[in-house]
C-alpha atoms as a PDB file:
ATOM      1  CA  UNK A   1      12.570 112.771-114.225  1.00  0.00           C
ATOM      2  CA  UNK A   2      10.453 113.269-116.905  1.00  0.00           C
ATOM      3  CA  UNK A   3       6.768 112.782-115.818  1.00  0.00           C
ATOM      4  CA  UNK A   4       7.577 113.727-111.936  1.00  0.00           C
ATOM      5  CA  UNK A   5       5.530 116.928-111.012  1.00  0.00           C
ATOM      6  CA  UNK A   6       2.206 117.859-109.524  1.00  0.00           C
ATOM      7  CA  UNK A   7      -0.596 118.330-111.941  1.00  0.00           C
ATOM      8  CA  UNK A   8      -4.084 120.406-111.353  1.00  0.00           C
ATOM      9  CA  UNK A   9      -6.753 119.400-114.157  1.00  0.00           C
ATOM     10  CA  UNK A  10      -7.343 122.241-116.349  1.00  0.00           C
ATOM     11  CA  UNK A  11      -9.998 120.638-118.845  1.00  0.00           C
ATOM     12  CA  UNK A  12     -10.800 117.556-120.696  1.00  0.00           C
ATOM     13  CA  UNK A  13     -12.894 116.256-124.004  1.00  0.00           C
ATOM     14  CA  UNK A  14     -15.902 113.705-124.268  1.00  0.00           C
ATOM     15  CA  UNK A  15     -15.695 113.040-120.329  1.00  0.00           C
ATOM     16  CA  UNK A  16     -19.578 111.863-120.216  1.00  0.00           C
ATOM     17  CA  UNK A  17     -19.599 109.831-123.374  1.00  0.00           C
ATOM     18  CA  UNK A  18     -16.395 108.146-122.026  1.00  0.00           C
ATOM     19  CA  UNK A  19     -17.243 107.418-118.394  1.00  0.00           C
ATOM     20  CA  UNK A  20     -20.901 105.820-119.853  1.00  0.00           C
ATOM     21  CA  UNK A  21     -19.420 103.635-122.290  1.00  0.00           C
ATOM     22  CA  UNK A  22     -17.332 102.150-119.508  1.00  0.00           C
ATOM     23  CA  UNK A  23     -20.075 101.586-117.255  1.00  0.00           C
ATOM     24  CA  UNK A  24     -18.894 104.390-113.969  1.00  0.00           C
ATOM     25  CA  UNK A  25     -22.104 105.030-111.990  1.00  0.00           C
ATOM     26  CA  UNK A  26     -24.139 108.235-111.948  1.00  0.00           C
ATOM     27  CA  UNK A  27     -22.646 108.986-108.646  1.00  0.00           C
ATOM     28  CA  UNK A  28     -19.578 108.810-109.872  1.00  0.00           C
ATOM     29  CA  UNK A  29     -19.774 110.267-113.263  1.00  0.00           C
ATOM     30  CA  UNK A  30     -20.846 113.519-111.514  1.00  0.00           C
ATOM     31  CA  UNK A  31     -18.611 113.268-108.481  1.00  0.00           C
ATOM     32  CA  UNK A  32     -16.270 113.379-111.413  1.00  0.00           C
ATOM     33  CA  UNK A  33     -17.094 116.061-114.012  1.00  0.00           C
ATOM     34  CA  UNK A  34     -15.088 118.942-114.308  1.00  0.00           C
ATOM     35  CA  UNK A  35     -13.602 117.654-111.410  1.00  0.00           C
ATOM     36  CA  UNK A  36     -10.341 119.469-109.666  1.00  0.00           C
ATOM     37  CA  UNK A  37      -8.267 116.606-109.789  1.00  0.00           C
ATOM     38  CA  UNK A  38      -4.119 117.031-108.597  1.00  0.00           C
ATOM     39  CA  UNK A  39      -2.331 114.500-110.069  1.00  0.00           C
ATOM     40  CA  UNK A  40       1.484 113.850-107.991  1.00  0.00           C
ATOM     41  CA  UNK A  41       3.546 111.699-109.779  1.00  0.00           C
ATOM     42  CA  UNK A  42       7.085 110.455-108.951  1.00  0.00           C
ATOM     43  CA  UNK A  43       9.411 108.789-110.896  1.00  0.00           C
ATOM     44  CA  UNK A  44      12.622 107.287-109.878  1.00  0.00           C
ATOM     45  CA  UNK A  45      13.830 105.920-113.178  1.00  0.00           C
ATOM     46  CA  UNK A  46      11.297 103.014-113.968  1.00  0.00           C
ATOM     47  CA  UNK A  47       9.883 103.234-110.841  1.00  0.00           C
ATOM     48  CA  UNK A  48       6.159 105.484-110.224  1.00  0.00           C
ATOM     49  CA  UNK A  49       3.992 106.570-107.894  1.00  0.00           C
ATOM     50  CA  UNK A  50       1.006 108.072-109.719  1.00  0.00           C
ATOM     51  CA  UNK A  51      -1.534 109.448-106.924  1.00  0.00           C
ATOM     52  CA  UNK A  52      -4.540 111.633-107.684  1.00  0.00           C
ATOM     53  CA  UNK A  53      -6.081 113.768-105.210  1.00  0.00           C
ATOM     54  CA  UNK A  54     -10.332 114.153-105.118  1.00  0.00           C
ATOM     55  CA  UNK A  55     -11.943 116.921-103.832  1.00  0.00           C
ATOM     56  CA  UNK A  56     -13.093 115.872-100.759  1.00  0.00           C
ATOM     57  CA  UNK A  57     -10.309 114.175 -99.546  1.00  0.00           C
ATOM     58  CA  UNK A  58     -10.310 110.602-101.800  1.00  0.00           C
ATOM     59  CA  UNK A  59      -6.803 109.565-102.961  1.00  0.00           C
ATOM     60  CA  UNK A  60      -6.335 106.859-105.756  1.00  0.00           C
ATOM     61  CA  UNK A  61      -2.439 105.845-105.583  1.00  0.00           C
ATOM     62  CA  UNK A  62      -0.711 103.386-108.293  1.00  0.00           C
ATOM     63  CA  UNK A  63       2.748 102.252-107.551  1.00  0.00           C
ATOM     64  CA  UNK A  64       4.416 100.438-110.769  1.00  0.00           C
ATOM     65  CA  UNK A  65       7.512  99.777-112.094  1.00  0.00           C
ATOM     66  CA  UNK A  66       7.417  99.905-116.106  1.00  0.00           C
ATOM     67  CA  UNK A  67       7.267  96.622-117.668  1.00  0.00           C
ATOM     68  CA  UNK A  68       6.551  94.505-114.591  1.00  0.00           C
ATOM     69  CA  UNK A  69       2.821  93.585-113.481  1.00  0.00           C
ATOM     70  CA  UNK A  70       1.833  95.692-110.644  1.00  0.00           C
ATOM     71  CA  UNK A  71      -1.937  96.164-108.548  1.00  0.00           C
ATOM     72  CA  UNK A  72      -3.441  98.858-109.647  1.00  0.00           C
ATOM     73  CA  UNK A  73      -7.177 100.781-109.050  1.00  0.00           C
ATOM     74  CA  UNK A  74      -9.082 102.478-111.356  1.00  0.00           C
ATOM     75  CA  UNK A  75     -10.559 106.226-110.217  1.00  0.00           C
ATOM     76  CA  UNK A  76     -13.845 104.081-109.805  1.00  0.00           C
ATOM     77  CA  UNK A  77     -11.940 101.733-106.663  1.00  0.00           C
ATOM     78  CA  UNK A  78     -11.985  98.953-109.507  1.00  0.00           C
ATOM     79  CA  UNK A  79      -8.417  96.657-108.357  1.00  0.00           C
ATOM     80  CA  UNK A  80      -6.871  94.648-111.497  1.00  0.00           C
ATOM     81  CA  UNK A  81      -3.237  93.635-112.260  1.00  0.00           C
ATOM     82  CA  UNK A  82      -1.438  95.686-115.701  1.00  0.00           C
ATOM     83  CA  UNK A  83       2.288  95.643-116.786  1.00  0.00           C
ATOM     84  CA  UNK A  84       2.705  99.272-117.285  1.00  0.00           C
ATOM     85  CA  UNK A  85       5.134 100.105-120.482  1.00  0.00           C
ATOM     86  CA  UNK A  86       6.840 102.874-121.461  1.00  0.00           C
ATOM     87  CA  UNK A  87       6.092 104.148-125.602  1.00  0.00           C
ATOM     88  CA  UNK A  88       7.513 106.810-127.584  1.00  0.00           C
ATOM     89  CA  UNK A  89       7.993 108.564-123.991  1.00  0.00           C
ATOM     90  CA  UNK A  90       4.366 107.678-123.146  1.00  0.00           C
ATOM     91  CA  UNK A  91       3.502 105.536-120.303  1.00  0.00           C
ATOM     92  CA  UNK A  92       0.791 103.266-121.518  1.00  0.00           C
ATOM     93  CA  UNK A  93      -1.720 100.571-119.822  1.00  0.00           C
ATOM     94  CA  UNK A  94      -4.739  98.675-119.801  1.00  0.00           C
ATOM     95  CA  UNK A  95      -6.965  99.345-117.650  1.00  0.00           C
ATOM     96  CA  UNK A  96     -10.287  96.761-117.574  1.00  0.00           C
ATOM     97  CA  UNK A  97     -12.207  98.562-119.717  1.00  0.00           C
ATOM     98  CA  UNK A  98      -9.814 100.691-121.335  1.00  0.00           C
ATOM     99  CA  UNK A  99      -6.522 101.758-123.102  1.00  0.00           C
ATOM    100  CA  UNK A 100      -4.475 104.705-121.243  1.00  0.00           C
ATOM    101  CA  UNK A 101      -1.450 106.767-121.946  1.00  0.00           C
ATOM    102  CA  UNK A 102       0.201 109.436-120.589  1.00  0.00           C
ATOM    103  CA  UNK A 103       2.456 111.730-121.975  1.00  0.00           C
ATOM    104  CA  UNK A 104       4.190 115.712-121.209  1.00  0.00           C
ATOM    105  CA  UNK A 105       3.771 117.998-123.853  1.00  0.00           C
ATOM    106  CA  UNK A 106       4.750 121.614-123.048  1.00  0.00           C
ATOM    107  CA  UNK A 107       4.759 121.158-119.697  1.00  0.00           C
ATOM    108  CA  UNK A 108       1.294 119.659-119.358  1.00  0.00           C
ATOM    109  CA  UNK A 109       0.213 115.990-118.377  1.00  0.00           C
ATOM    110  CA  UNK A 110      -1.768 114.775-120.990  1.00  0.00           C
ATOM    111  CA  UNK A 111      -4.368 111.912-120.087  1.00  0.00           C
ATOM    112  CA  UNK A 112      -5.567 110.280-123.364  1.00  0.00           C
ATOM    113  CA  UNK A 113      -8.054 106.660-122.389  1.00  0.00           C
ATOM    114  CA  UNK A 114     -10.036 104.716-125.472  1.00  0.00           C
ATOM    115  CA  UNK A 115     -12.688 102.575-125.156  1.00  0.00           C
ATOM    116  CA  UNK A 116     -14.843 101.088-127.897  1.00  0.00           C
ATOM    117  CA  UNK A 117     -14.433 104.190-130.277  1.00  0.00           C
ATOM    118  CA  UNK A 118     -14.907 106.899-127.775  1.00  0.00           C
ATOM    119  CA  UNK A 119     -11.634 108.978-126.796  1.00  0.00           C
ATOM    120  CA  UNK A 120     -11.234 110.552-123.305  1.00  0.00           C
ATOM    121  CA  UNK A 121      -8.691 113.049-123.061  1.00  0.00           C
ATOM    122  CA  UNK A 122      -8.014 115.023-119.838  1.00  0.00           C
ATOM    123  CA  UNK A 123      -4.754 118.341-120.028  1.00  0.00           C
ATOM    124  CA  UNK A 124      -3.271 118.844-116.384  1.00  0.00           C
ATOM    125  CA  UNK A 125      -1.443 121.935-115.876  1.00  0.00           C
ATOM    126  CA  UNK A 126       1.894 121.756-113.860  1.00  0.00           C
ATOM    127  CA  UNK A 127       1.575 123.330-110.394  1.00  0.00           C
ATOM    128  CA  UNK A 128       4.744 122.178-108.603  1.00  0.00           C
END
């Protein structure tokens, strides 16, 4: 499918103005910067599993079917319930604090979130 693939972060825009505005601690906001970050992600049709890997061992895993509510974490460990929809070819949700899509564009996974006028956007390169 579309989106399935394994993703290694290659570089992002306005990370520390974004994680402040959504109130990440400082532990986190520098656990987090320019962070190696594999995203896996399989599809099956409507159905995803959308894990990302930490250095360090920490794994964040979302399992969602698009259009149905599903538990989901944020990368901080935050839980909260989303319906998950599909856009354009973009998967988009709301997290608590903010709006996120996801979309492939030559080959690349392409992490765009907004909150409160500040836009967070994050390029993963395809690995496997």
């Amino acid at each position: 499918m579309a989106f399935t693939g394994k993703y290694e972060f290659e570089g992002d825009e306005n990370y520390d103005d974004f994680v402040k505005k959504i109130g990440l601690p400082s532990e986190k906001i520098e656990m987090g910067r320019n962070c190696k970050i594999v995203t896996e992600v399989v599809q099956n049709g409507n159905d995803f599993t959308w894990t990302q890997h930490f250095p360090g061992g920490h794994t964040t895993t979302n399992t969602f079917t698009i259009g149905k509510e599903a538990d989901m974490e944020t990368m901080g460990g935050k839980k909260f319930k989303a319906t998950v929809k599909m856009e354009d070819g973009k998967i988009v949700a709301d997290f608590p604090n903010y709006h996120h899509t996801a979309e492939i564009c030559g080959g690349k996974l392409v992490e765009t979130s907004t909150t409160s006028g500040v836009v967070y956007k994050r390029t993963s390169k395809r690995i496997a």
